[in-house]
PDB file of N, CA and C in Angstrom:
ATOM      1  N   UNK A   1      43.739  56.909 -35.643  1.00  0.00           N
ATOM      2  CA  UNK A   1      43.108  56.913 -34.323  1.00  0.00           C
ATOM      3  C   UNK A   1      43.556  58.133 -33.518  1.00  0.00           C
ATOM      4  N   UNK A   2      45.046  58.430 -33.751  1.00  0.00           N
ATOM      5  CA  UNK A   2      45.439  59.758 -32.600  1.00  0.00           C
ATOM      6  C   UNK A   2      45.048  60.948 -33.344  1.00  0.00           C
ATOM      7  N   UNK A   3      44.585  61.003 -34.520  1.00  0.00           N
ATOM      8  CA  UNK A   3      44.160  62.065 -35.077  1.00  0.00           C
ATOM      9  C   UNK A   3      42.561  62.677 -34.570  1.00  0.00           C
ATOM     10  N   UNK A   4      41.932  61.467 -34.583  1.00  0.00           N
ATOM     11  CA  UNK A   4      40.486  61.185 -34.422  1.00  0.00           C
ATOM     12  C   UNK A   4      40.573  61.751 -33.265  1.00  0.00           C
ATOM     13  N   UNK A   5      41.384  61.366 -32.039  1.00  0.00           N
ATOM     14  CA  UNK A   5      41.433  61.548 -30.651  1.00  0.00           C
ATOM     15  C   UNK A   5      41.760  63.094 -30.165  1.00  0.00           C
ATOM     16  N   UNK A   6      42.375  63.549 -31.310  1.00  0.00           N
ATOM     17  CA  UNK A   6      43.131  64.950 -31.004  1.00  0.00           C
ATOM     18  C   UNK A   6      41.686  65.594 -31.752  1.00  0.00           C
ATOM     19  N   UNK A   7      40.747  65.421 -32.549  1.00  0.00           N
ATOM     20  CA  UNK A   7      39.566  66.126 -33.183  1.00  0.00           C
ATOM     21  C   UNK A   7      38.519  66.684 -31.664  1.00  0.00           C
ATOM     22  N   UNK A   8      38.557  65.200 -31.620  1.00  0.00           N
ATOM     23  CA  UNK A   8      37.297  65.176 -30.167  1.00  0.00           C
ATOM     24  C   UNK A   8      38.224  65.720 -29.426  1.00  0.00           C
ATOM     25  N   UNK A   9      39.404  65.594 -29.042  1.00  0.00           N
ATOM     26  CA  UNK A   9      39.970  66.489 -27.643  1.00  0.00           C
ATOM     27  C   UNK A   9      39.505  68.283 -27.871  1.00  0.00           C
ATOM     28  N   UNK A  10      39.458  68.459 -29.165  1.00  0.00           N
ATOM     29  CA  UNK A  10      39.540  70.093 -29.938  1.00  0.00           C
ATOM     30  C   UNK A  10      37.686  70.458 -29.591  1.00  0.00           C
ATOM     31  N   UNK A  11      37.172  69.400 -29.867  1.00  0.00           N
ATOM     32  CA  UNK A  11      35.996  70.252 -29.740  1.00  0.00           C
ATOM     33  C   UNK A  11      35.655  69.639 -27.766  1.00  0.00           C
ATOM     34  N   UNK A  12      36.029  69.011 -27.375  1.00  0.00           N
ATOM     35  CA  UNK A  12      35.770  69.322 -26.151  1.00  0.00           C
ATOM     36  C   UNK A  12      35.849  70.628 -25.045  1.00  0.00           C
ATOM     37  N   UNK A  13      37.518  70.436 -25.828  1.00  0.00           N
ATOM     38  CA  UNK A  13      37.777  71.908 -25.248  1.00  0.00           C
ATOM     39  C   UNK A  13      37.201  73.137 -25.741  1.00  0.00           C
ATOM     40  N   UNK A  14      36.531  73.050 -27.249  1.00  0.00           N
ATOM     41  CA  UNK A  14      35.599  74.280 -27.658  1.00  0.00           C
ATOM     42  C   UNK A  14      34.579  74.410 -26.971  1.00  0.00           C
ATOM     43  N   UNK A  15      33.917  73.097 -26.789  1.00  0.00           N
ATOM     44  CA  UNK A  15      32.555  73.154 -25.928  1.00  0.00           C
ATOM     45  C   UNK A  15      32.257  73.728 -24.360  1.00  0.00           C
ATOM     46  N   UNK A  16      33.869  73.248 -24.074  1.00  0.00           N
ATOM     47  CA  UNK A  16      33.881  73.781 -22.317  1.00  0.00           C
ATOM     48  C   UNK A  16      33.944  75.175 -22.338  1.00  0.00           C
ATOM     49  N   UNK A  17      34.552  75.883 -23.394  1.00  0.00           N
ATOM     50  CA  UNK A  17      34.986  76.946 -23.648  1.00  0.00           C
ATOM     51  C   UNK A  17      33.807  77.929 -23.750  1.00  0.00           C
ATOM     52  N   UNK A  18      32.636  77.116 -24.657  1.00  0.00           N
ATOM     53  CA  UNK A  18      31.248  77.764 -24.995  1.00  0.00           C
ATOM     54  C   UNK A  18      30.669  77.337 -23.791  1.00  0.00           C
ATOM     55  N   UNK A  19      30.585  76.565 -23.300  1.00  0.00           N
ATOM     56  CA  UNK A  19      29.712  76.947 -21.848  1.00  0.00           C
ATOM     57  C   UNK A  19      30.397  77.674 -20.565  1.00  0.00           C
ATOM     58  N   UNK A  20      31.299  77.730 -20.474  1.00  0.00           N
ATOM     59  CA  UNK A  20      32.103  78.569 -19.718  1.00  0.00           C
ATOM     60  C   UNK A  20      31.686  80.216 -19.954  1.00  0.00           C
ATOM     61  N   UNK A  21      31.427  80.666 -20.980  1.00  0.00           N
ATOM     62  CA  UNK A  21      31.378  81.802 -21.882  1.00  0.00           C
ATOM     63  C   UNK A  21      29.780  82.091 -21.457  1.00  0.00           C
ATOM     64  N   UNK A  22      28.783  81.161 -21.560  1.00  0.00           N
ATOM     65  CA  UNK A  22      27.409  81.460 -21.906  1.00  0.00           C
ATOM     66  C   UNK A  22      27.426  82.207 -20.894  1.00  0.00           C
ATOM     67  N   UNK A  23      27.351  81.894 -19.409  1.00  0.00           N
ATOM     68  CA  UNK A  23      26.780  82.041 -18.146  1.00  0.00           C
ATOM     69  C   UNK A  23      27.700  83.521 -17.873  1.00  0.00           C
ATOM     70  N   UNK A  24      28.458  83.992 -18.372  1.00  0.00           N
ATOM     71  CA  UNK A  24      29.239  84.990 -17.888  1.00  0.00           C
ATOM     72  C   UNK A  24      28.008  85.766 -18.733  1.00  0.00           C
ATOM     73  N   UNK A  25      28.031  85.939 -19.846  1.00  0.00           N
ATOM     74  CA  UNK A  25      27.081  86.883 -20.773  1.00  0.00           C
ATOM     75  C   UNK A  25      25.663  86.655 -20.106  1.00  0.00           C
ATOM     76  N   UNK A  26      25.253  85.783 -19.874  1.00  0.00           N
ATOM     77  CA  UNK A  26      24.056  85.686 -19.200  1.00  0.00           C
ATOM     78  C   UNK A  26      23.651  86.020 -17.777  1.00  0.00           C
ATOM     79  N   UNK A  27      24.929  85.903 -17.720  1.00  0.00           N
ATOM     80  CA  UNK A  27      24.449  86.092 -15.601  1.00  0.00           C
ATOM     81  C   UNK A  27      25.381  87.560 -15.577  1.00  0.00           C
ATOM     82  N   UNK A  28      25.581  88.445 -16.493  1.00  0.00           N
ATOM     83  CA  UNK A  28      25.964  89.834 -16.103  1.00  0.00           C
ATOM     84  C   UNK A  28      23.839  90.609 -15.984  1.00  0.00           C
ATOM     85  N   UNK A  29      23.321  89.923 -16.750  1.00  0.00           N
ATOM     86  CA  UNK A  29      22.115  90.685 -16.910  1.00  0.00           C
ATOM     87  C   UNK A  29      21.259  89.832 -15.804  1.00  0.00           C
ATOM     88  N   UNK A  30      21.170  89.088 -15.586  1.00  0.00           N
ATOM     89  CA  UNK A  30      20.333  88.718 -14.821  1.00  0.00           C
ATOM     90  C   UNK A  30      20.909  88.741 -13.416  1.00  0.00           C
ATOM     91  N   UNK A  31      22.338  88.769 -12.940  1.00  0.00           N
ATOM     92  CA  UNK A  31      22.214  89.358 -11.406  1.00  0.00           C
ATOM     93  C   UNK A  31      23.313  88.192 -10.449  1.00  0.00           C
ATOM     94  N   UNK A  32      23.027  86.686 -10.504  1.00  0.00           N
ATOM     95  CA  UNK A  32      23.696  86.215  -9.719  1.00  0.00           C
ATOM     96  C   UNK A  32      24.714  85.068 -10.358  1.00  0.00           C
ATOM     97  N   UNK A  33      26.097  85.687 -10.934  1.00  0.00           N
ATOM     98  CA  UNK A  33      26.537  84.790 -11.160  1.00  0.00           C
ATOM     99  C   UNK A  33      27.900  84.325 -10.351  1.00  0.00           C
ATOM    100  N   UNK A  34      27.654  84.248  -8.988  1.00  0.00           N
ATOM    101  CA  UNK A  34      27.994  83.944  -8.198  1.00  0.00           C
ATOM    102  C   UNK A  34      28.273  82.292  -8.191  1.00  0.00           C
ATOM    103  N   UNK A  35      27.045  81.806  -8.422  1.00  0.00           N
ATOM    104  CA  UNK A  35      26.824  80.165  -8.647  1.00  0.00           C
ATOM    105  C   UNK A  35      27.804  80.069  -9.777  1.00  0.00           C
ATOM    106  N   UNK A  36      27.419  80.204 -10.772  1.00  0.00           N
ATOM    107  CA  UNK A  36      28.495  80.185 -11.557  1.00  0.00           C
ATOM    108  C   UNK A  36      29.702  79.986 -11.598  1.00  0.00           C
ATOM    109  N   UNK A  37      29.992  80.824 -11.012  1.00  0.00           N
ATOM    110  CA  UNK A  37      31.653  80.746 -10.831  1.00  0.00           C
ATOM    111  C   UNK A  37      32.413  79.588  -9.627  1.00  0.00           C
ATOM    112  N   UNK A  38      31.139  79.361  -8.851  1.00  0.00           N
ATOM    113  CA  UNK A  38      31.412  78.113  -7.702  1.00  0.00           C
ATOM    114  C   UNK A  38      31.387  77.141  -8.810  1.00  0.00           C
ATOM    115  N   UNK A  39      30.652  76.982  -9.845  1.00  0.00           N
ATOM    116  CA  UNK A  39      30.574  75.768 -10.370  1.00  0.00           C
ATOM    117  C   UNK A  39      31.907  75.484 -11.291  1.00  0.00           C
ATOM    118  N   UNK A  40      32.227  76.360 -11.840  1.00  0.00           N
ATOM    119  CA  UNK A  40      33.619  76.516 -12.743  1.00  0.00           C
ATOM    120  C   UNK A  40      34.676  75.940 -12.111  1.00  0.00           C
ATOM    121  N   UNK A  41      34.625  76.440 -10.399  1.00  0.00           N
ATOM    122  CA  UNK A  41      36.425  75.570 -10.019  1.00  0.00           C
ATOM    123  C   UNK A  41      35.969  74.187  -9.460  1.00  0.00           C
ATOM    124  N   UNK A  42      34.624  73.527  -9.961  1.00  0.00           N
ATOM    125  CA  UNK A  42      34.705  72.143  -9.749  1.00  0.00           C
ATOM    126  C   UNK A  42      35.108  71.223 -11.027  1.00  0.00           C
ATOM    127  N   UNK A  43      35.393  71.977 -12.422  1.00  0.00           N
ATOM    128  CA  UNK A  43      35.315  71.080 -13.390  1.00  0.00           C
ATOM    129  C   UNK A  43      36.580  70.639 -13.565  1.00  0.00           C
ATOM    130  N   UNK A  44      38.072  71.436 -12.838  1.00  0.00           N
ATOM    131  CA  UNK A  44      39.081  70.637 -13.376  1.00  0.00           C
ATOM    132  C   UNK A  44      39.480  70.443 -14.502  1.00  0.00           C
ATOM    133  N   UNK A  45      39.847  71.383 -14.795  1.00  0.00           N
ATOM    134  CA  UNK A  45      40.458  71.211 -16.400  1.00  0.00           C
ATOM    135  C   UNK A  45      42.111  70.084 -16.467  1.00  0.00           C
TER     136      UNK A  45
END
């Protein structure tokens, strides 16, 4: 079970990691990633 638990903890944190990531690469070309970054210090790591 704590193995299982430590798997899903690993890809959670990959996943936050990949969406954290998208919007930087994406919002350098398109202009406002301003929002962005407001939204980042609500998730609380």
């Amino acid at each position: 079970a704590l193995q299982d638990a430590a798997s899903v903890a690993g890809l959670l944190i990959t996943t936050e990691a990949a969406i954290v990531e998208a919007p930087k690469k994406g919002g350098g070309a398109g202009g406002p990633p301003g929002g962005g970054m407001g939204g980042m210090g609500d998730m609380d790591f």
